[in-house]
N, C-alpha and C. Protein backbone atom coordinates (compact mmCIF):
# COMPACT_ATOMS: atom_id res chain seq x y z
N UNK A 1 53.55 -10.84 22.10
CA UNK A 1 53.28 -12.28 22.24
C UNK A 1 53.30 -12.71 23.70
N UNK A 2 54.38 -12.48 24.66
CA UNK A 2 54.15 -12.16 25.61
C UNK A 2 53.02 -12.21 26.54
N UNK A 3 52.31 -11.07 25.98
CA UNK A 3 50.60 -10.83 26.88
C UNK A 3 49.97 -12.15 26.84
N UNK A 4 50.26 -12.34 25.95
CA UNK A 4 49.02 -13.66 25.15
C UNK A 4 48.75 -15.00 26.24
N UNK A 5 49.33 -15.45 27.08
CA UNK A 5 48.93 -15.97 27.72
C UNK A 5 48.22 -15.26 28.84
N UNK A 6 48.94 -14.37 29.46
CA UNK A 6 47.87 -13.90 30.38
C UNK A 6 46.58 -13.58 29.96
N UNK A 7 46.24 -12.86 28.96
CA UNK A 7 44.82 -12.82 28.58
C UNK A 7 44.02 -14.08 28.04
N UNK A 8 45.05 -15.28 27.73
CA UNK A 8 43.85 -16.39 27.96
C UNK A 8 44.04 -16.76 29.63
N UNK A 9 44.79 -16.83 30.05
CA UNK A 9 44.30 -16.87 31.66
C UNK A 9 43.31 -15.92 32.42
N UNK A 10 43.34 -15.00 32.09
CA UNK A 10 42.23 -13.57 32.68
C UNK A 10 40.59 -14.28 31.89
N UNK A 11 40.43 -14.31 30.58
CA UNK A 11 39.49 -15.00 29.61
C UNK A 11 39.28 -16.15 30.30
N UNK A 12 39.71 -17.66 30.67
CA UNK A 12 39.46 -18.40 31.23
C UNK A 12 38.98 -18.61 32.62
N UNK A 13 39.30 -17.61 33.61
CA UNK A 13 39.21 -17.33 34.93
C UNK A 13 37.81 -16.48 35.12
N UNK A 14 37.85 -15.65 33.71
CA UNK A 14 36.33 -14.80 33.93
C UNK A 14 34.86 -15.94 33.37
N UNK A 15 35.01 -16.52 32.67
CA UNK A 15 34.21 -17.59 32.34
C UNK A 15 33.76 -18.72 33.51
N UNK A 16 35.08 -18.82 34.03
CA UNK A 16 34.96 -20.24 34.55
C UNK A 16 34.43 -19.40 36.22
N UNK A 17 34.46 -18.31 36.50
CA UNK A 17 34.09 -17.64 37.64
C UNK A 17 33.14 -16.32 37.96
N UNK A 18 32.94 -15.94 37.07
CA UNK A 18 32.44 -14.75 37.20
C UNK A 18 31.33 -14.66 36.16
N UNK A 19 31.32 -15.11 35.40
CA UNK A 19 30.47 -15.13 33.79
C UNK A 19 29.34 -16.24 35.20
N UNK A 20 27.79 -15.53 35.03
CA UNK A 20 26.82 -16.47 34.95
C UNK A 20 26.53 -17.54 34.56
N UNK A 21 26.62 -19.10 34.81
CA UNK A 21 26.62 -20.38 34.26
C UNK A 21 25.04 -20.62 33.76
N UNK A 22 25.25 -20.92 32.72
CA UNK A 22 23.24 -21.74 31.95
C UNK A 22 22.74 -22.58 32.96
N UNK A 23 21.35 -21.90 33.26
CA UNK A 23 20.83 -23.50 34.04
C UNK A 23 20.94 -24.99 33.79
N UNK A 24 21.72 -25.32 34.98
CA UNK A 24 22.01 -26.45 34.99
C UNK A 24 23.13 -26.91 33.90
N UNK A 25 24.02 -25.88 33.83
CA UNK A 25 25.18 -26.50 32.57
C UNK A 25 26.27 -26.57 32.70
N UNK A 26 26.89 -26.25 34.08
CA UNK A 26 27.95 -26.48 34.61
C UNK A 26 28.04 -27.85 34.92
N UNK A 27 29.36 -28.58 35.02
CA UNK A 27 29.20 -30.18 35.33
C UNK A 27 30.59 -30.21 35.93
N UNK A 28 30.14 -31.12 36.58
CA UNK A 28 31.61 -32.09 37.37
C UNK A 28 31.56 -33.33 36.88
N UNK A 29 32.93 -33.74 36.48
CA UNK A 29 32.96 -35.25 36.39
C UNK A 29 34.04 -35.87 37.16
N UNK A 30 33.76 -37.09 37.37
CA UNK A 30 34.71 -37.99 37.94
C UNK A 30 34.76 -39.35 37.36
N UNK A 31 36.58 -39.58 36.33
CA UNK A 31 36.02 -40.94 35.62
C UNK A 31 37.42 -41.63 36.04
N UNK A 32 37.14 -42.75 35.75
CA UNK A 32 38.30 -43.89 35.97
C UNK A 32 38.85 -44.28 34.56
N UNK A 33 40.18 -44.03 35.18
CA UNK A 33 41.11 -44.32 33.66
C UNK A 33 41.24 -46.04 33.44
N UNK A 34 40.58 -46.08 32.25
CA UNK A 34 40.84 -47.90 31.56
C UNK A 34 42.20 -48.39 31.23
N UNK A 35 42.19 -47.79 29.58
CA UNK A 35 42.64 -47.84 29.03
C UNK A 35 43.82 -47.16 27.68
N UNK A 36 45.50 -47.49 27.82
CA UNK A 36 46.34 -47.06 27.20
C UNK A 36 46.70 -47.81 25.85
N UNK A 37 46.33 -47.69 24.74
CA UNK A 37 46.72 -47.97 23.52
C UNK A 37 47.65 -47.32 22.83
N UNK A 38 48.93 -47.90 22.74
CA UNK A 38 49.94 -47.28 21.61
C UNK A 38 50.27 -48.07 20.32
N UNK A 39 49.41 -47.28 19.12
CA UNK A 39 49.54 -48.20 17.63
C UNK A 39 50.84 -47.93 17.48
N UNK A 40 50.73 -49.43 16.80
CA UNK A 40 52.35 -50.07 16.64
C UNK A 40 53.05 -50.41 17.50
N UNK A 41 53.21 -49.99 19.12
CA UNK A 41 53.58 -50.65 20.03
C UNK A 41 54.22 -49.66 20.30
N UNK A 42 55.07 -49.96 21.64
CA UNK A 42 55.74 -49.19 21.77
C UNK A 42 57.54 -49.47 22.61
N UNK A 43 58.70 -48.70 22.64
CA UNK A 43 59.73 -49.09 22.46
C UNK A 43 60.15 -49.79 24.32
N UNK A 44 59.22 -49.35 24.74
CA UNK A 44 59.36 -49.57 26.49
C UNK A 44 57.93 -50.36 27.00
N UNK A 45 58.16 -51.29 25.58
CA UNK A 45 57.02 -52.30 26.55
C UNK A 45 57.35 -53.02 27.67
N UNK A 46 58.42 -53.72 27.56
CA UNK A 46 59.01 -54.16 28.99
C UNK A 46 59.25 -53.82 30.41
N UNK A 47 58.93 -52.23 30.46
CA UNK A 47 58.53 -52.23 31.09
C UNK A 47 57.12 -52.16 31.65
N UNK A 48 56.35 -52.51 31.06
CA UNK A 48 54.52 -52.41 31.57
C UNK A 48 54.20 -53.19 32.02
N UNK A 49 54.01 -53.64 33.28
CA UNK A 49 53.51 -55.03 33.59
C UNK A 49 52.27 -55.11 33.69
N UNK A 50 51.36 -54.50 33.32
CA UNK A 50 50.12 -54.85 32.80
C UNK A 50 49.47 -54.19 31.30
N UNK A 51 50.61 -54.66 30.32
CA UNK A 51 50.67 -54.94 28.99
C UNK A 51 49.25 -55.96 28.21
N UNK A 52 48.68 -55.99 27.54
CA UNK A 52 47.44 -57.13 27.45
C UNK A 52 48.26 -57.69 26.09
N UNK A 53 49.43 -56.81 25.59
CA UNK A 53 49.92 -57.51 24.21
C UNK A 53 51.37 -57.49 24.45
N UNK A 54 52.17 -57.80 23.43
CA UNK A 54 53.81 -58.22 23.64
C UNK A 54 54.06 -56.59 23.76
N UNK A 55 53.79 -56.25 22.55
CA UNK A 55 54.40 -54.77 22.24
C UNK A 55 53.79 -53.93 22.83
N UNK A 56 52.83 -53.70 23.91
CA UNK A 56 51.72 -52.75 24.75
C UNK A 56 51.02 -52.31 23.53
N UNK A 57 50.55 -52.78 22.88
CA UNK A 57 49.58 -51.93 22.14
C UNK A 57 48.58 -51.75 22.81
N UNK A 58 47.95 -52.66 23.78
CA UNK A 58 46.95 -52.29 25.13
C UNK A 58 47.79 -52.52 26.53
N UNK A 59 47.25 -51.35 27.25
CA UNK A 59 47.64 -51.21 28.95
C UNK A 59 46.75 -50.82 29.74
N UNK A 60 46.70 -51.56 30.67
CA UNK A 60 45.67 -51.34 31.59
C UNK A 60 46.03 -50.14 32.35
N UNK A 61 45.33 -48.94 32.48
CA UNK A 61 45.92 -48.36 34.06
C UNK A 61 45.00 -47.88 34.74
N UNK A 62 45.16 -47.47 35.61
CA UNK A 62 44.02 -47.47 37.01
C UNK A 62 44.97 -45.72 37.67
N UNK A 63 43.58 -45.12 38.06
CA UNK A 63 43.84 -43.57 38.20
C UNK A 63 42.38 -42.88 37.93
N UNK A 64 42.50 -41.93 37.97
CA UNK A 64 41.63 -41.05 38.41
C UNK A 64 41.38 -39.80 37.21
N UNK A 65 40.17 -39.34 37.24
CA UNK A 65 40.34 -37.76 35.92
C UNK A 65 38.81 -37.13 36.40
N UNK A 66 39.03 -35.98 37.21
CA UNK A 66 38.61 -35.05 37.53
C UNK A 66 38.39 -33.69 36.82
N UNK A 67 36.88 -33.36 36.20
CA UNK A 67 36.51 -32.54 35.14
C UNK A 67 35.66 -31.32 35.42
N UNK A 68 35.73 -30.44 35.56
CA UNK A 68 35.06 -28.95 35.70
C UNK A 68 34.54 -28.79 34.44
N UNK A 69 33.63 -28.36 33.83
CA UNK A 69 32.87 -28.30 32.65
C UNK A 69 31.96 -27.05 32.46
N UNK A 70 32.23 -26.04 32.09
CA UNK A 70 30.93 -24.98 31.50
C UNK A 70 30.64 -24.75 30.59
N UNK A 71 29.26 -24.67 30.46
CA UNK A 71 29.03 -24.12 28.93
C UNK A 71 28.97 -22.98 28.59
N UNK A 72 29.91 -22.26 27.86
CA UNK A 72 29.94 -20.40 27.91
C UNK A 72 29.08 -20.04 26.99
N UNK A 73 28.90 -20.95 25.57
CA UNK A 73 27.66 -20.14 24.64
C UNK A 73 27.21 -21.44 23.84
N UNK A 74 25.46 -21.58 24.08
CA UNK A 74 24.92 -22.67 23.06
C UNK A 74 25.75 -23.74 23.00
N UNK A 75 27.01 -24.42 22.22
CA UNK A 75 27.24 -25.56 22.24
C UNK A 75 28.67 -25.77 22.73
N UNK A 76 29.43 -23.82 22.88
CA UNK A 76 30.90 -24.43 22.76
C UNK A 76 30.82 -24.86 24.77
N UNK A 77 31.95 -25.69 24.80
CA UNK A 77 32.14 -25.86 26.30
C UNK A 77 33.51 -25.21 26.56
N UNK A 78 33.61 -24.93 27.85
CA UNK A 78 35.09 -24.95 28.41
C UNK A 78 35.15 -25.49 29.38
N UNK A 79 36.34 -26.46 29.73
CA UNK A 79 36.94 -27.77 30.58
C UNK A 79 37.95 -27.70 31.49
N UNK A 80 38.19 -27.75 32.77
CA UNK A 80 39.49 -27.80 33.12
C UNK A 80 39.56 -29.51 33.76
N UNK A 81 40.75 -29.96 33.29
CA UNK A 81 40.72 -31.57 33.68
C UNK A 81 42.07 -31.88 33.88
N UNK A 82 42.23 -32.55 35.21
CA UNK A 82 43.25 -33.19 36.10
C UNK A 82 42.79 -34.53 36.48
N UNK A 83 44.29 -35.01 35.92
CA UNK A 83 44.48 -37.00 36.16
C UNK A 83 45.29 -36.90 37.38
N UNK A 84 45.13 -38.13 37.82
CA UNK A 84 46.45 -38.80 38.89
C UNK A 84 45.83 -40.12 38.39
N UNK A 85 46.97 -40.75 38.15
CA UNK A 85 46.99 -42.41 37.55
C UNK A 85 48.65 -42.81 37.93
N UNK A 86 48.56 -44.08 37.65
CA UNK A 86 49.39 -45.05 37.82
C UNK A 86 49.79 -44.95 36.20
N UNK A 87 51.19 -44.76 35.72
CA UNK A 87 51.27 -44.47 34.27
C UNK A 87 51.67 -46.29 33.94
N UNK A 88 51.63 -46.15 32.41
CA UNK A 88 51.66 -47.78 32.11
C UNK A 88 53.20 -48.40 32.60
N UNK A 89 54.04 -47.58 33.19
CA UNK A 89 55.17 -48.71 34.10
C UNK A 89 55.00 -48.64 35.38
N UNK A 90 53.25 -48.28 36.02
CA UNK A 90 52.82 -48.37 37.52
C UNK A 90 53.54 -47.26 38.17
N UNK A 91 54.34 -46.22 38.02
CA UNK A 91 54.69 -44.94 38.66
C UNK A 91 53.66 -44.02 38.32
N UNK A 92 53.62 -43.04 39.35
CA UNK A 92 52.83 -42.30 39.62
C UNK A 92 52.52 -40.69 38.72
N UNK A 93 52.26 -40.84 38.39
CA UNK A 93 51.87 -39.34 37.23
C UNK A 93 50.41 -39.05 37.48
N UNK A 94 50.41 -37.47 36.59
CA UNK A 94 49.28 -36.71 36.44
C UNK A 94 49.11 -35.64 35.16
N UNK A 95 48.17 -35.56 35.25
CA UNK A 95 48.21 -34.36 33.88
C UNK A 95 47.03 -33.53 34.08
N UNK A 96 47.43 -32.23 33.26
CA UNK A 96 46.29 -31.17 33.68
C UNK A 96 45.93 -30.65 32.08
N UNK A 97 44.86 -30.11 32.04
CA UNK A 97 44.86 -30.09 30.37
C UNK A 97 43.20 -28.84 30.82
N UNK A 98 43.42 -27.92 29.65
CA UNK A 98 42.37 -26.96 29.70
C UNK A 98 41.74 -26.84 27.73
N UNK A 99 40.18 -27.26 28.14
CA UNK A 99 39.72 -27.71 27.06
C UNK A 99 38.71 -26.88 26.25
N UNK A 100 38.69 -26.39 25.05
CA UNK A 100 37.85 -26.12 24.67
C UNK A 100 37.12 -26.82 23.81
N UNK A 101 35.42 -26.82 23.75
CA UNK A 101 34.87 -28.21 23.13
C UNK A 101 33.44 -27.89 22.43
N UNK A 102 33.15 -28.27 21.92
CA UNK A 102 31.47 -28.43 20.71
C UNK A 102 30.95 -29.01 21.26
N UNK A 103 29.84 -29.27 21.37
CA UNK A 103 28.71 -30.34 21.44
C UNK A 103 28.07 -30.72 20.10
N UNK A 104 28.37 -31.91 19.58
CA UNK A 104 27.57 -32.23 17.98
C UNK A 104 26.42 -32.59 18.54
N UNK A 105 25.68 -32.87 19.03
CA UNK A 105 24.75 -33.28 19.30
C UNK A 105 23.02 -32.41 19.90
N UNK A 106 23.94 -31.64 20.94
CA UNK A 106 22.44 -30.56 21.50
C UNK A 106 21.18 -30.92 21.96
N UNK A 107 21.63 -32.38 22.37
CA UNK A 107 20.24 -32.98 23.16
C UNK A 107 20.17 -32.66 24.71
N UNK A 108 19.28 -32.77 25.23
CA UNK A 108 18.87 -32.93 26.74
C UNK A 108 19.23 -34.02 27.14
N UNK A 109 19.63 -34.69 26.83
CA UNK A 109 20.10 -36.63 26.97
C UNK A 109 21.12 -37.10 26.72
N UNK A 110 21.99 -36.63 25.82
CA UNK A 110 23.19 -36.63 24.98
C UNK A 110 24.01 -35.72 24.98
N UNK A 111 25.24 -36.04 24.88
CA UNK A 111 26.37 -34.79 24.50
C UNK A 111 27.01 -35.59 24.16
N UNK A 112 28.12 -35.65 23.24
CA UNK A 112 29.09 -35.60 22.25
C UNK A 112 30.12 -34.31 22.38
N UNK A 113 30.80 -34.23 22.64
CA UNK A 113 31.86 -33.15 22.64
C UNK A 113 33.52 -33.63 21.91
N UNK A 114 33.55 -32.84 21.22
CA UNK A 114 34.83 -32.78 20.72
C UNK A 114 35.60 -31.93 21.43
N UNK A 115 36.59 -32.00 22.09
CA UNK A 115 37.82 -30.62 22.32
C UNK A 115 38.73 -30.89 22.18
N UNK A 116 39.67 -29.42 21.96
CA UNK A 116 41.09 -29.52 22.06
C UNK A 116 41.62 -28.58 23.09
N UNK A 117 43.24 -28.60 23.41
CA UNK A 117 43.50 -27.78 24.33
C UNK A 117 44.82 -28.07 24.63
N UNK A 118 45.82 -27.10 25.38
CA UNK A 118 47.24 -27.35 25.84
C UNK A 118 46.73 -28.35 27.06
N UNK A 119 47.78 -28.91 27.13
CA UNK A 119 48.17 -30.23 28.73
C UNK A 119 49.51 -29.97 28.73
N UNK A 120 49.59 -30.55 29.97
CA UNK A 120 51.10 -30.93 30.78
C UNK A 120 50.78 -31.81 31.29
N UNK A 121 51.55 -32.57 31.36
CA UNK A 121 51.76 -34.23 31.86
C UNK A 121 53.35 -34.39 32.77
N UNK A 122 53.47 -35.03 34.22
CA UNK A 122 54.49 -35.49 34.45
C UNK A 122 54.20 -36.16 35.16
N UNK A 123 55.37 -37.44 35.24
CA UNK A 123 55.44 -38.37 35.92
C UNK A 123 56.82 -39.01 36.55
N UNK A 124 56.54 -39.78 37.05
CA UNK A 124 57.93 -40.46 38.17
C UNK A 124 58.89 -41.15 37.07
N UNK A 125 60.04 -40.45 36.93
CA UNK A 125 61.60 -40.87 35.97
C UNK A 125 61.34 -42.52 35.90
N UNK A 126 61.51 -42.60 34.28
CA UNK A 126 62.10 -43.85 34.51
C UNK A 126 63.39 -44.20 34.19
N UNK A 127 64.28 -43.03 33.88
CA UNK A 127 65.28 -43.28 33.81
C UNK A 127 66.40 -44.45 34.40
N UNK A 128 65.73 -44.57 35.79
CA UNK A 128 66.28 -45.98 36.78
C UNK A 128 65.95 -46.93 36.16
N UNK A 129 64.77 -47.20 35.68
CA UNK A 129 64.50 -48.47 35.03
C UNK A 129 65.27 -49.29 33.71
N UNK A 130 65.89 -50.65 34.33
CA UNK A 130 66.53 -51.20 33.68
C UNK A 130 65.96 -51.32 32.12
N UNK A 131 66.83 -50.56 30.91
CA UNK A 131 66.18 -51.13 29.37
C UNK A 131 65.11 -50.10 29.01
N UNK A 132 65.52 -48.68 29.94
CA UNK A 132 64.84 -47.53 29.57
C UNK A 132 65.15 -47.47 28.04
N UNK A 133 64.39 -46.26 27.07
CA UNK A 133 64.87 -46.61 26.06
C UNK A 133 64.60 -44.81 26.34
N UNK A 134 65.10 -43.96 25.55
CA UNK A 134 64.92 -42.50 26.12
C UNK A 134 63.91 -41.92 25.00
N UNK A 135 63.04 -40.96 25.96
CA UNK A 135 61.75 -40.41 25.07
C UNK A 135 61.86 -39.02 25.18
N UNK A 136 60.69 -38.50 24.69
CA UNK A 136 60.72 -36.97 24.32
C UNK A 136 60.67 -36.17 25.42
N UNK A 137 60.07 -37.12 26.58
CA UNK A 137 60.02 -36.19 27.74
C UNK A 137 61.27 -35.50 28.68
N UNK A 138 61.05 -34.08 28.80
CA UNK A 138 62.34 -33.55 29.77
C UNK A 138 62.22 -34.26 31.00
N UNK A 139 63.62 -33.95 31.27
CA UNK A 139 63.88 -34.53 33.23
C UNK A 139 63.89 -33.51 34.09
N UNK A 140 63.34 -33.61 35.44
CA UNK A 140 63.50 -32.62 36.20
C UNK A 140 64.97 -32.57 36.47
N UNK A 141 65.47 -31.37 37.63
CA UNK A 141 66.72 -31.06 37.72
C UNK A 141 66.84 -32.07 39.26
N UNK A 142 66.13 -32.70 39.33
CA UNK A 142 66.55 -33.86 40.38
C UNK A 142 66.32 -35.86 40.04
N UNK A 143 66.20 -35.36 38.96
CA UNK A 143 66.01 -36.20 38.00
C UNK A 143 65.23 -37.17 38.70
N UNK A 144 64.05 -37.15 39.63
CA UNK A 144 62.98 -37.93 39.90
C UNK A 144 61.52 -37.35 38.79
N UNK A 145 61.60 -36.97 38.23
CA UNK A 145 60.25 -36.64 37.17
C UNK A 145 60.93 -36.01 36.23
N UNK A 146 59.84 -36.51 35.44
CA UNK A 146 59.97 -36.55 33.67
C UNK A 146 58.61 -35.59 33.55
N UNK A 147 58.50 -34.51 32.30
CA UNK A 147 57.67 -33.95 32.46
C UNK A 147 57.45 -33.44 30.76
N UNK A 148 56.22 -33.13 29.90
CA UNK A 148 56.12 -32.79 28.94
C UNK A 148 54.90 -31.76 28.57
N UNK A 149 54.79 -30.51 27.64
CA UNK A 149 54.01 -29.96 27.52
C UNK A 149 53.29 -29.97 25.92
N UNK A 150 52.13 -30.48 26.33
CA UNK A 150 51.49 -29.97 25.04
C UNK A 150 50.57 -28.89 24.14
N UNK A 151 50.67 -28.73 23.30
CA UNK A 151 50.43 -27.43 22.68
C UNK A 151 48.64 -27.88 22.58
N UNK A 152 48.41 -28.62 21.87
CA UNK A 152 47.08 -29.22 21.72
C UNK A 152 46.89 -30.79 21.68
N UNK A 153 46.39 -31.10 22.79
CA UNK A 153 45.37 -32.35 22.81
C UNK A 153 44.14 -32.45 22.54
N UNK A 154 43.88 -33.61 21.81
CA UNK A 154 42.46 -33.65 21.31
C UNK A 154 41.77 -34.53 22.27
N UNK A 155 40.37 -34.19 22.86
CA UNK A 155 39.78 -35.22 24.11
C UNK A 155 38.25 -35.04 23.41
N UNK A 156 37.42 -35.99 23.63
CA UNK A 156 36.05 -36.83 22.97
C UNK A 156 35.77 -37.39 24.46
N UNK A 157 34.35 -36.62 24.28
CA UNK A 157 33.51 -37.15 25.35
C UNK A 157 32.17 -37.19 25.12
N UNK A 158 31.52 -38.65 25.84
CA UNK A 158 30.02 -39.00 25.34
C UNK A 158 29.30 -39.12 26.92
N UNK A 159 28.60 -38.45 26.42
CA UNK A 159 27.59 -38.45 27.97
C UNK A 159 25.58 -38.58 28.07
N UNK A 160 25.46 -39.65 28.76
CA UNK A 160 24.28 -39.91 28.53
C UNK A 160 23.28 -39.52 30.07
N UNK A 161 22.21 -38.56 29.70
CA UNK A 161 21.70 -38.12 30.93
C UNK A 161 20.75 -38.35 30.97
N UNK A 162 19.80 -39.34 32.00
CA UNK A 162 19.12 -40.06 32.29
C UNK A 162 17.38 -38.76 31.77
N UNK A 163 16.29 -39.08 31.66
CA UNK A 163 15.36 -37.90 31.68
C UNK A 163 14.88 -37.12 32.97
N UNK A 164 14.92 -38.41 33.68
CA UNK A 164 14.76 -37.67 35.36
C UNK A 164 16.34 -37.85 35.62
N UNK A 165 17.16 -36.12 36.49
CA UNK A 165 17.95 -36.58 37.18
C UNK A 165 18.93 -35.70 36.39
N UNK A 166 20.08 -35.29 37.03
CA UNK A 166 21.38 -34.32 36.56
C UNK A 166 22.69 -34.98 36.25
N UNK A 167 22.25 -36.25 36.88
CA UNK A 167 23.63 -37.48 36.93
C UNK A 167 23.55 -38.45 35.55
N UNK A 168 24.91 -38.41 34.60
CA UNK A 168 24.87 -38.75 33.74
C UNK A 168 26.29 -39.97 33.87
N UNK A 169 26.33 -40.98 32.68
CA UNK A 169 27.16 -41.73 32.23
C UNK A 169 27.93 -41.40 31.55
N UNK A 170 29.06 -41.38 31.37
CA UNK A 170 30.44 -40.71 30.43
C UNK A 170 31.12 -41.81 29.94
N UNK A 171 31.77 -41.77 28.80
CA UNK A 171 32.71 -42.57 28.36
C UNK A 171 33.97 -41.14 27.62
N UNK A 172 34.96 -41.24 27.67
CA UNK A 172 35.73 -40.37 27.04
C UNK A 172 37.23 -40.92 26.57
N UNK A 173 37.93 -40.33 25.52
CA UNK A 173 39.42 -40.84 24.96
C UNK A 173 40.29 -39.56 25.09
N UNK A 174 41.27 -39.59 25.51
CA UNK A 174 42.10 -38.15 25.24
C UNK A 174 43.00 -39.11 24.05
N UNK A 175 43.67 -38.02 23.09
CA UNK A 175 44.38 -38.57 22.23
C UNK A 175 45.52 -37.93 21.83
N UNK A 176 46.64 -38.28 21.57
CA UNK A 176 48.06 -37.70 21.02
C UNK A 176 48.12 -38.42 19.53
N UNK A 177 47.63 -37.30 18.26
CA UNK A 177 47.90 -37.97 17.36
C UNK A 177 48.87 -38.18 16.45
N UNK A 178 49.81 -37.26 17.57
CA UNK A 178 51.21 -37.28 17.21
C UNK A 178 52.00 -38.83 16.95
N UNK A 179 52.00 -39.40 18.61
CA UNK A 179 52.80 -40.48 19.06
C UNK A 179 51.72 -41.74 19.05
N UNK A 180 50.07 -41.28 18.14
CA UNK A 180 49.20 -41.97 18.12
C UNK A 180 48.95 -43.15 19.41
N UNK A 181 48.94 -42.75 20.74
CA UNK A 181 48.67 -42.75 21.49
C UNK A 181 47.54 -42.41 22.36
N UNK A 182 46.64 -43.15 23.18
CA UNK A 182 44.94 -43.01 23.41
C UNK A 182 44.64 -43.45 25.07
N UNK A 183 44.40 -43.25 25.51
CA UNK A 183 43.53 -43.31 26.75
C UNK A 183 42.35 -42.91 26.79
N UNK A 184 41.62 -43.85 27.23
CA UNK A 184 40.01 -44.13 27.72
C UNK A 184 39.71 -44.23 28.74
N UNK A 185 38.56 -43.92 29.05
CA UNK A 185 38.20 -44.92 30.82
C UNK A 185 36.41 -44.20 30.82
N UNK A 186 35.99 -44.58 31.64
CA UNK A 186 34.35 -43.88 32.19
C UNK A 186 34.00 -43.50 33.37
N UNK A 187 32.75 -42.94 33.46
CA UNK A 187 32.43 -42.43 34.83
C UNK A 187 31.20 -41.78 34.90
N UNK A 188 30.97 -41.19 35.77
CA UNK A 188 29.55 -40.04 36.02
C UNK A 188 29.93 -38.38 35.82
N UNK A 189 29.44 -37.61 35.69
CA UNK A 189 29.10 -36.10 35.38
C UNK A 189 27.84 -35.90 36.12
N UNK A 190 27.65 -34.74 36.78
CA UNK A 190 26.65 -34.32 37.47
C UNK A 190 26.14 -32.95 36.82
N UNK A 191 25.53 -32.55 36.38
CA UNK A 191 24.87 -31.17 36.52
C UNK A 191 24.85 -30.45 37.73
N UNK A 192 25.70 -29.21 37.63
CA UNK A 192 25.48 -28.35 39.05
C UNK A 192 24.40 -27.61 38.76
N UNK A 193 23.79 -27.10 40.15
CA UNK A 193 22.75 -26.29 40.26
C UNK A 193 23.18 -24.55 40.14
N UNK A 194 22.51 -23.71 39.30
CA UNK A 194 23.21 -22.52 39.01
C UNK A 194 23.48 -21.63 40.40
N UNK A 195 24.47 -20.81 40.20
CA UNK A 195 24.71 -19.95 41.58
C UNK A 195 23.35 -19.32 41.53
C-alpha cells in the first residue's frame, strides 16, 4: 500500500510531462473566486464579515485559482489546481487539489467536465479569533495554520470557446458534499499550443 502513492505520482508526472499533449488540448486557466455557500449555515458565521446572510449561507471571497489541464485520452482530463484566497474570515489560505475529469459534452465550443480528486487546504488559525467554535481542521505545531486533507473533492467546470480563437469563458464550483459546502467563481482558459 505503501507504493501506491508513488506510482500515482510517477503516473501523474508522466502524463502531465512527458506523454505528447492533443492538439491544442492542454489548457491554462485563471479564475476568480466568487462565491462560498454553506447549507444550513454555518457555526462561525460571526466571524465573516462579508456574510450576504445571518448564518453565512453566502460569502463573498476574493482570491485566485490557477489550473493546468490535459487531456490524456478522448474525454478523460487530468488537472492540477492551486487557490490563494482570502478564506470567508478574510485570512489568508490556499488549496491544491489534483483532478481527474470527463467531458459530457465533446464539443469544439463546449466542455462540461465533471472531476474528482484528493486536495489539501490550509489556512491562517483562527483559533485567536474571539467565539471560535472548533472544526475538523488540524493545527500546525505553531499554531498559526490550520490545515486539512481531502481524500476526494468533487469540482464542475463549464467552458465556452469562442469559434475563432483558443481563449475560452469558464464558470466552475468545487464542492465538499460532506460539510455541503461550495465555492464558485469564473474566468478564462486558454488552449496551449502543442510542444
Amino acid at each position: 500500500m505503501k507504493t501506491l502513492p508513488k506510482l500515482l505520482l510517477i503516473f501523474i508526472f508522466y502524463l502531465l510531462f512527458v506523454s505528447k499533449p492533443s492538439l491544442g488540448q492542454d489548457q491554462l486557466g485563471f479564475y476568480l473566486c466568487g462565491v462560498t455557500t454553506h447549507k444550513g449555515g454555518d457555526p462561525n458565521a460571526l466571524l465573516m464579515p462579508l456574510r450576504l446572510t445571518p448564518g453565512a449561507e453566502i460569502v463573498i471571497n476574493f482570491g485566485v485559482v490557477v489550473q493546468y489541464k490535459k487531456k490524456v485520452y478522448n474525454r478523460i482530463t487530468l488537472a492540477l489546481i492551486q487557490t490563494f484566497q482570502a478564506d470567508c474570515a478574510m485570512k489568508a489560505s490556499e488549496g491544491s487539489a489534483v483532478c481527474i475529469g470527463f467531458d459530457f459534452l465533446k464539443s469544439p465550443n463546449h466542455e462540461f467536465i465533471f472531476a474528482v480528486g484528493p486536495a489539501f487546504y490550509v489556512r491562517e488559525s483562527w483559533y485567536s479569533m474571539k467565539g471560535y467554535v472548533k472544526e475538523d481542521l488540524k493545527l500546525s505545531r505553531n499554531e498559526k495554520w490550520q490545515y486539512i486533507f481531502f481524500p476526494i473533492v468533487p469540482h464542475i467546470e463549464y467552458t465556452y470557446f469562442p469559434k475563432s480563437g483558443n481563449l475560452g469563458i469558464s464558470a466552475y464550483a468545487i464542492l465538499d458534499p460532506v460539510k455541503k459546502v461550495s465555492n464558485t467563481g469564473f474566468g478564462i482558459t486558454y488552449k496551449l499550443k502543442p510542444r
